[in-house]
N, C-alpha and C. Protein backbone atom coordinates (compact mmCIF):
# COMPACT_ATOMS: atom_id res chain seq x y z
N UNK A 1 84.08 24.49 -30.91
CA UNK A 1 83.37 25.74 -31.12
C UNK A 1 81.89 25.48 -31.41
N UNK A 2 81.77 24.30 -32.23
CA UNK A 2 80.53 24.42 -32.48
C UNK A 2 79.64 23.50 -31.30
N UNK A 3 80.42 22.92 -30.48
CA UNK A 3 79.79 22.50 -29.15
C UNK A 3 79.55 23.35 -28.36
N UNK A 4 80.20 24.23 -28.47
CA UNK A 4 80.10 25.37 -27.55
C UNK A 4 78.85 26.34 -27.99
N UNK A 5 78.43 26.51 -29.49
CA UNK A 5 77.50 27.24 -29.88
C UNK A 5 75.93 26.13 -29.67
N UNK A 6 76.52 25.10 -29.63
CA UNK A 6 75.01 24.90 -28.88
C UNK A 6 74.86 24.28 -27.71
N UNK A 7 75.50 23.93 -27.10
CA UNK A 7 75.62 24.59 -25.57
C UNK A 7 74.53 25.60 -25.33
N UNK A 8 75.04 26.87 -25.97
CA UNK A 8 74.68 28.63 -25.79
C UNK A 8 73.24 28.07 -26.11
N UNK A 9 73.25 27.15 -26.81
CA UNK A 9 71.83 27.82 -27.37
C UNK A 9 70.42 26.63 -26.63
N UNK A 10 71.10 25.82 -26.36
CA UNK A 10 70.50 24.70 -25.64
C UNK A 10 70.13 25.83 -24.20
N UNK A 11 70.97 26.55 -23.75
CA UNK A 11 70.71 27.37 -22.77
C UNK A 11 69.61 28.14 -22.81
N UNK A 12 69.69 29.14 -24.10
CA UNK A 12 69.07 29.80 -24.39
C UNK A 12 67.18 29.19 -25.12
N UNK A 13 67.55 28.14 -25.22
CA UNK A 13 65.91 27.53 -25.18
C UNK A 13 65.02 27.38 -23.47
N UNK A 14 66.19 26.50 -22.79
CA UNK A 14 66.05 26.54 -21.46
C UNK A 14 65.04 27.27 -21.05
N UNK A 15 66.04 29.01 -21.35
CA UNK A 15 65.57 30.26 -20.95
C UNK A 15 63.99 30.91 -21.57
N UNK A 16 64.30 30.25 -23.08
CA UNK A 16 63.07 30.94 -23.77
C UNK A 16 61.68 30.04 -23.03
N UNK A 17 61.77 28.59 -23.03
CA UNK A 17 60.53 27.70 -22.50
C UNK A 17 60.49 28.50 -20.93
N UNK A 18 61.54 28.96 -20.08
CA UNK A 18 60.97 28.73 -18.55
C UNK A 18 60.20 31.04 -18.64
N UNK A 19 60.00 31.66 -19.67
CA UNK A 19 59.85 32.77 -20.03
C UNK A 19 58.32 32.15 -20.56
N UNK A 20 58.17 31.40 -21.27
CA UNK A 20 57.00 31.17 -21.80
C UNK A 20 56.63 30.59 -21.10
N UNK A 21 56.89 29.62 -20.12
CA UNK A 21 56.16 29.00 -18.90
C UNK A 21 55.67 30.16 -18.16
N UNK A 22 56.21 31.31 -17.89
CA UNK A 22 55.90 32.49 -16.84
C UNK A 22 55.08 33.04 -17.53
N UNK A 23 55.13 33.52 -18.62
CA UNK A 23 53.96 34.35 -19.36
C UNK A 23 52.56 33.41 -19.91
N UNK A 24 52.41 31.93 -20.07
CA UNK A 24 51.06 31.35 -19.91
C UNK A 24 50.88 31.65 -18.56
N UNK A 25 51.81 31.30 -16.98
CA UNK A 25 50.92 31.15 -16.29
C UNK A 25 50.29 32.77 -16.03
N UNK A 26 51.01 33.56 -16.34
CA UNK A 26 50.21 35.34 -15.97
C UNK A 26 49.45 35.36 -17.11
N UNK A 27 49.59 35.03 -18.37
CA UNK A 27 48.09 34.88 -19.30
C UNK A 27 47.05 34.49 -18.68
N UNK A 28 47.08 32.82 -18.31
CA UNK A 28 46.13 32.00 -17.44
C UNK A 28 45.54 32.82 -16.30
N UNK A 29 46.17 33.38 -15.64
CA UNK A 29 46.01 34.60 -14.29
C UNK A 29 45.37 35.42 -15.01
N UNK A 30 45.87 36.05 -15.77
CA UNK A 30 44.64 37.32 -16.52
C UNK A 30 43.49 36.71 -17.27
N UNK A 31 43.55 35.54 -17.52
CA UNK A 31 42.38 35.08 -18.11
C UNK A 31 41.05 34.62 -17.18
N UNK A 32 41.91 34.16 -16.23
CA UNK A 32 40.67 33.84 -15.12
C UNK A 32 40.22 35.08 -14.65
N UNK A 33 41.02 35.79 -14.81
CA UNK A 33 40.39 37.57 -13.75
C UNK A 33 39.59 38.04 -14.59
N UNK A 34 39.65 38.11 -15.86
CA UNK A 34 38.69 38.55 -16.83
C UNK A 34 37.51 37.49 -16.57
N UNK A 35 37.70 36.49 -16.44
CA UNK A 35 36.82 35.63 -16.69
C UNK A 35 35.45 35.64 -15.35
N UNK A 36 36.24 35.89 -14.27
CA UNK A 36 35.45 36.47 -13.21
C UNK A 36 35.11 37.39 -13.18
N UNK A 37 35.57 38.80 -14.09
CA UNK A 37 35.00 39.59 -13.80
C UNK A 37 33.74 39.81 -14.65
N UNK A 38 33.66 39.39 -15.45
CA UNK A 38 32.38 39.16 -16.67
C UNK A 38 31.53 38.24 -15.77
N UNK A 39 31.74 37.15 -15.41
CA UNK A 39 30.82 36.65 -14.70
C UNK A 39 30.01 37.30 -13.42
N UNK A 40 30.87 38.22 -12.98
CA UNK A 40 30.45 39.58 -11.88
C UNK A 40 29.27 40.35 -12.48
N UNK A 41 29.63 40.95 -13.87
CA UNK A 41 29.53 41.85 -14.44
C UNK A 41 27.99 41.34 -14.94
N UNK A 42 28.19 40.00 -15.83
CA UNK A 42 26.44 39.11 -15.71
C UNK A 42 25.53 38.93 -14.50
N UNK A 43 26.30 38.74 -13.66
CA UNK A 43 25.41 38.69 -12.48
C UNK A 43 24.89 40.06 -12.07
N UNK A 44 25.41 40.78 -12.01
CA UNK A 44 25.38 42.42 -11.61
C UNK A 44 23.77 42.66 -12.32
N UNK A 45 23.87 42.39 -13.96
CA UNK A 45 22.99 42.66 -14.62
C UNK A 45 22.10 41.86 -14.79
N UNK A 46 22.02 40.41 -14.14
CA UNK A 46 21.04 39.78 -13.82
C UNK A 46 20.41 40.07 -13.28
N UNK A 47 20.55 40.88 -11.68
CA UNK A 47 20.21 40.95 -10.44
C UNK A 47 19.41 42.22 -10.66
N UNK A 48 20.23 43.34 -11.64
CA UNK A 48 19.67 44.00 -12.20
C UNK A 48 18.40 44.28 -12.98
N UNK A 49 18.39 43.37 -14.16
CA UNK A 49 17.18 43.13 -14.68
C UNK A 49 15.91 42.50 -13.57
N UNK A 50 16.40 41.47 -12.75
CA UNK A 50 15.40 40.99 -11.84
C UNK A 50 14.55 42.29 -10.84
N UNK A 51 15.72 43.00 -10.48
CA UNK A 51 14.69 44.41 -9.57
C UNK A 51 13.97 45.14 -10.74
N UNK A 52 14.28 45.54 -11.77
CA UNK A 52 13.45 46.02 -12.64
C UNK A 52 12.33 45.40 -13.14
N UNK A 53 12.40 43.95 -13.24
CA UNK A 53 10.93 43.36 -13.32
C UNK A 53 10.43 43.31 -12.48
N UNK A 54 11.01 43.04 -11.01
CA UNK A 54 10.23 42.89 -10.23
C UNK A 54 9.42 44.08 -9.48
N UNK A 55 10.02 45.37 -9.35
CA UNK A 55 9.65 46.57 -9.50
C UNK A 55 8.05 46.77 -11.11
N UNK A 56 8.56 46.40 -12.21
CA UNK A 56 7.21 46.47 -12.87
C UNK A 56 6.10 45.21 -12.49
N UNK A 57 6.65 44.39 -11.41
CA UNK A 57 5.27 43.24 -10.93
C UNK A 57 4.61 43.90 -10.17
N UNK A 58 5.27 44.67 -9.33
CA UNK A 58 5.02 45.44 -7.77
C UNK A 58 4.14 46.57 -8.40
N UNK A 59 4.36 47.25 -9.49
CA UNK A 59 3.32 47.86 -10.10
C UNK A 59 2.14 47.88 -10.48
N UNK A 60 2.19 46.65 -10.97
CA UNK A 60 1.37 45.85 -11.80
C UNK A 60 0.25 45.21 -10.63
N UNK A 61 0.80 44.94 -9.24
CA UNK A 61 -0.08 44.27 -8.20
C UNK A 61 -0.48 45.53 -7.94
N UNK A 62 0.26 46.98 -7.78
CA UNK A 62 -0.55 47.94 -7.24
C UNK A 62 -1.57 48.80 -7.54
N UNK A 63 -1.40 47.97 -9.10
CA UNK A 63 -2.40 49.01 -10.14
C UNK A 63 -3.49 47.85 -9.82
N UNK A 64 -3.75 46.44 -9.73
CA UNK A 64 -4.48 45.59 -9.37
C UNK A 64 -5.05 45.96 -8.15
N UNK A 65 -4.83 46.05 -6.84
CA UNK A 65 -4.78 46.45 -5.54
C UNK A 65 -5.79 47.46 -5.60
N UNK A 66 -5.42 48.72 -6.40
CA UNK A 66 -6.38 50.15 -6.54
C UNK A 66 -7.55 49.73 -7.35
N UNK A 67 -7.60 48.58 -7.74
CA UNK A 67 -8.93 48.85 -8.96
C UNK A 67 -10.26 48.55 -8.55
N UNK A 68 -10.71 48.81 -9.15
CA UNK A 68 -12.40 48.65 -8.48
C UNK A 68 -12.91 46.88 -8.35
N UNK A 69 -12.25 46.51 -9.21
CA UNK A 69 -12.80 44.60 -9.20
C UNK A 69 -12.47 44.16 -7.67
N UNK A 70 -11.39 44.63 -7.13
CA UNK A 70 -10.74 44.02 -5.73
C UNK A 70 -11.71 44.39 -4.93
N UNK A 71 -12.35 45.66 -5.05
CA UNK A 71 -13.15 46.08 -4.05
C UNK A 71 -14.68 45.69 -3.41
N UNK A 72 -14.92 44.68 -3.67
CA UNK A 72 -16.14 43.81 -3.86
C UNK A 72 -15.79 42.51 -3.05
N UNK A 73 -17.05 42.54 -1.78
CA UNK A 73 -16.59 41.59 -1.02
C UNK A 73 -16.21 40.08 -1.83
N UNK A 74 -16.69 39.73 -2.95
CA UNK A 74 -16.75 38.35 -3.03
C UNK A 74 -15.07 38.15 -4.11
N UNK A 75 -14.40 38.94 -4.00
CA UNK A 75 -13.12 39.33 -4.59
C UNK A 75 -11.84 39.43 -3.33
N UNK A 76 -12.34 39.66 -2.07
CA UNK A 76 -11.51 39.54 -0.55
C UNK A 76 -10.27 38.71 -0.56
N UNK A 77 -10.42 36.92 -0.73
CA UNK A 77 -9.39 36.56 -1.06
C UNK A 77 -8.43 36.74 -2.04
N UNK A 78 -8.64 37.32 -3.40
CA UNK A 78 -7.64 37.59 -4.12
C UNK A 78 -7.07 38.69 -3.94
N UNK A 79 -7.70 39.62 -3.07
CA UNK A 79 -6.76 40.79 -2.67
C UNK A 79 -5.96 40.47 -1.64
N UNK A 80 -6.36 39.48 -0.56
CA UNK A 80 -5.52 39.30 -0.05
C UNK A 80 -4.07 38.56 -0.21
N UNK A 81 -4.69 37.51 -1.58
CA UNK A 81 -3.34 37.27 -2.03
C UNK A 81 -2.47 38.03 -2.40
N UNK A 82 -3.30 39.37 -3.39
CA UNK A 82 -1.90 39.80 -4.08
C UNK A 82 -1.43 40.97 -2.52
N UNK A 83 -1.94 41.07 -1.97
CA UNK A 83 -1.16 42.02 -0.79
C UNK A 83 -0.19 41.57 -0.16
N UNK A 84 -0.01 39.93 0.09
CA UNK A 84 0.87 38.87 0.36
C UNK A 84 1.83 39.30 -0.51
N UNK A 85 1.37 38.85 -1.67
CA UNK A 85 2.37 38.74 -2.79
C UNK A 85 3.42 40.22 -2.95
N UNK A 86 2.38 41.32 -3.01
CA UNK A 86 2.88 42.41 -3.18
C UNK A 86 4.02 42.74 -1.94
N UNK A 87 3.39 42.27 -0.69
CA UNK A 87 4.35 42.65 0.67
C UNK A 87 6.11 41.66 0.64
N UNK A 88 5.54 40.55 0.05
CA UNK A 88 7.24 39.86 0.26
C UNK A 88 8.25 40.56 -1.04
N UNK A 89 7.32 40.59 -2.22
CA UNK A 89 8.18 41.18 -3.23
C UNK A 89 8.29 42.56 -2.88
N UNK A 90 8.06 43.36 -1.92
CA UNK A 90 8.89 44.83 -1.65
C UNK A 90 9.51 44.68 -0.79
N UNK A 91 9.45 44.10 -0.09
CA UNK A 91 10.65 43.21 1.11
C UNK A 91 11.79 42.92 0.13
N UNK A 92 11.70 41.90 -0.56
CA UNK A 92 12.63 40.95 -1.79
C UNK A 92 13.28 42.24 -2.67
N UNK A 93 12.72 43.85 -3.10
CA UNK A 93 13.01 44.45 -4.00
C UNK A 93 13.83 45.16 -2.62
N UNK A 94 13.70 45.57 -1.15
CA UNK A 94 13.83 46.69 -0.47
C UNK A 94 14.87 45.92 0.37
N UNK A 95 15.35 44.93 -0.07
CA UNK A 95 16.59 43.93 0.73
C UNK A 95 17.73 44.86 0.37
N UNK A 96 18.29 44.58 1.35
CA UNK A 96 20.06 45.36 1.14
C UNK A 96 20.68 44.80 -0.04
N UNK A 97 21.19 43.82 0.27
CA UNK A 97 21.45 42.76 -0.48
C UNK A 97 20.76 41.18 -0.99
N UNK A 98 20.32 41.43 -2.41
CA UNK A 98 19.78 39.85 -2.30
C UNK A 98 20.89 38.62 -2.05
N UNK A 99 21.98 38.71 -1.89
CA UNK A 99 22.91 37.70 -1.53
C UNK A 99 23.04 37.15 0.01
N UNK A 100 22.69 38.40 0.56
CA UNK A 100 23.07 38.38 2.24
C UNK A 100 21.97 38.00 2.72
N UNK A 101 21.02 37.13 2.17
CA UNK A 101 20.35 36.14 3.01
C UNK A 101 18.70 36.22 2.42
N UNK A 102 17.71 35.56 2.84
CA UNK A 102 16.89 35.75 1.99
C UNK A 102 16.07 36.15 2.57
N UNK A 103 14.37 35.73 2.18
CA UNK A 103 13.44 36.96 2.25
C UNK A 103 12.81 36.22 3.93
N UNK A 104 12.79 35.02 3.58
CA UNK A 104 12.46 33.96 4.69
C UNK A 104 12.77 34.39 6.24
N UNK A 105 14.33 34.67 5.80
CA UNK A 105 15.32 35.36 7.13
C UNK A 105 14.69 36.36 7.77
N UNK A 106 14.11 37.15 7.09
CA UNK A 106 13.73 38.39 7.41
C UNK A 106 12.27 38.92 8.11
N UNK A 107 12.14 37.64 7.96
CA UNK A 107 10.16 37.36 8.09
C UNK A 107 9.97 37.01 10.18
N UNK A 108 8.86 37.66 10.06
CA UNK A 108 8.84 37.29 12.11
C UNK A 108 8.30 35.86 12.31
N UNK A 109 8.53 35.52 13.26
CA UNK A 109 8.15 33.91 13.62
C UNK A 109 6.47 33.98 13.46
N UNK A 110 5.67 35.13 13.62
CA UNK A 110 4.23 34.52 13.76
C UNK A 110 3.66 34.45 12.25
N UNK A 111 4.32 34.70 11.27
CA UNK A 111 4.04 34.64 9.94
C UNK A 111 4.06 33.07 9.87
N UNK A 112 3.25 32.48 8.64
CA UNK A 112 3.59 30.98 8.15
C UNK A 112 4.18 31.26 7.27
N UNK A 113 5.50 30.54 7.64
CA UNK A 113 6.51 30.44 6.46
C UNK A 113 6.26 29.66 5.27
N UNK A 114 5.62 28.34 5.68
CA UNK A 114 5.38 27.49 4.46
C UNK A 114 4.36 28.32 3.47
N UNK A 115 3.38 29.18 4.15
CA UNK A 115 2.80 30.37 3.05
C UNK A 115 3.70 30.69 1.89
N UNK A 116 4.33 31.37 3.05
CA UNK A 116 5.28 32.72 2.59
C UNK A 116 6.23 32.14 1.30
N UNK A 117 6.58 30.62 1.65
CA UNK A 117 7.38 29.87 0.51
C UNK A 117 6.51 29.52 -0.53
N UNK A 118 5.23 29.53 -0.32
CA UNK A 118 4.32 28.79 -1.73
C UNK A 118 4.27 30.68 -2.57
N UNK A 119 4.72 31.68 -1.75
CA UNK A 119 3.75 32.89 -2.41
C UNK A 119 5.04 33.30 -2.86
N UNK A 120 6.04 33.22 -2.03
CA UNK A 120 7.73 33.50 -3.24
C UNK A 120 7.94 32.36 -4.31
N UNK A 121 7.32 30.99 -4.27
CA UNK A 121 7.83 30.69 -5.69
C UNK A 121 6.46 31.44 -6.40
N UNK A 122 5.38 31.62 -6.10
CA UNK A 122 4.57 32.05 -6.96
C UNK A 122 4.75 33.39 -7.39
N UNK A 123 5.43 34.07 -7.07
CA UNK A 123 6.73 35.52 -7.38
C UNK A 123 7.44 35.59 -8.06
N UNK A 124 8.18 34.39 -8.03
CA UNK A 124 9.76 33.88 -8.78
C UNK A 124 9.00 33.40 -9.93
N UNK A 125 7.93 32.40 -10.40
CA UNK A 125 7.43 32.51 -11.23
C UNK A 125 6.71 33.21 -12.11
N UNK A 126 5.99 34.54 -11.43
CA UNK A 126 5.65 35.95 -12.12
C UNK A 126 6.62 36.29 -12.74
N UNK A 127 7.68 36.33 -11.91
CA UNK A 127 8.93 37.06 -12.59
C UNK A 127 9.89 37.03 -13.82
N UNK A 128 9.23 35.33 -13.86
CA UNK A 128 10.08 34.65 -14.73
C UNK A 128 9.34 34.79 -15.81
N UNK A 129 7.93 34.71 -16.00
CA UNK A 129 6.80 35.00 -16.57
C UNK A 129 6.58 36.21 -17.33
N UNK A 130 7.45 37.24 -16.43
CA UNK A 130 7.26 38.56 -17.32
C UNK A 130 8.80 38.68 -18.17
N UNK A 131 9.57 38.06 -17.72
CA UNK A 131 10.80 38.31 -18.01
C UNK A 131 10.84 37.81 -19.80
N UNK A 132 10.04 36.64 -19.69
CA UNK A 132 9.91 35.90 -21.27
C UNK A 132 8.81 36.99 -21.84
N UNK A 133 7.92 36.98 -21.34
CA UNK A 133 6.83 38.08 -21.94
C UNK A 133 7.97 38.79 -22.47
N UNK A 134 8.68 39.77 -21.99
CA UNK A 134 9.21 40.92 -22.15
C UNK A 134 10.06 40.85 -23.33
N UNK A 135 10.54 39.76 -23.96
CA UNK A 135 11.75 38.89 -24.29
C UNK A 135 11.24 38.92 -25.84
């Protein structure tokens, strides 16, 4: 009898470990889904915060752009920089998606790209620039 009661119960551990084996691995499963979805959810609001600064840079070049200092021939090249600058970052803000490819992609062959790459990190660095400012 009393072989027989643990028998039953030797069974019944069996049962309880291969129950707790099933419920870590659907814990583990819900933990990673949460875990991706927060990481979604940061990115979302990364990408987020980035159009909003970069939207107040695009401001910030256009309030530059209108002002009277630009307007003076011996001032020519720096307007033309920030018009550069200003044109890829409304491209970069007016992208469908910033994931689905970048600003480069989007640019026509008679542009210089190697420009266009010195004036987006000099963008990405504004950006980053205001982002700590802001901070």
């Amino acid at each position: 009898n009393v072989e027989k009661n643990l028998e039953m119960s030797k069974k019944q551990i069996e049962q309880l470990k291969s129950e707790v084996c099933k419920y870590k691995m659907m814990s583990d499963s819900y933990k990673a889904e949460l875990e991706h979805t927060l990481a979604s959810l940061n990115q979302d609001k990364k990408v987020e915060t980035q159009n909003q600064l970069g939207q107040i840079l695009l401001d910030r070049i256009e309030t530059m752009l209108d002002s009277k200092d630009l307007k003076a021939p011996e001032q020519e090249a720096k307007c033309k920089k920030l018009k550069k600058r200003h044109k890829i970052l409304k491209k970069y803000l007016t992208a469908p998606t910033p994931s689905g490819g970048s600003v480069r992609e989007s640019l026509t062959d008679d542009e210089d790209l190697s420009d266009e790459s010195s004036t987006m990190s000099q963008v990405a660095t504004a950006l980053r620039n205001l982002e700590n400012n802001l901070m």
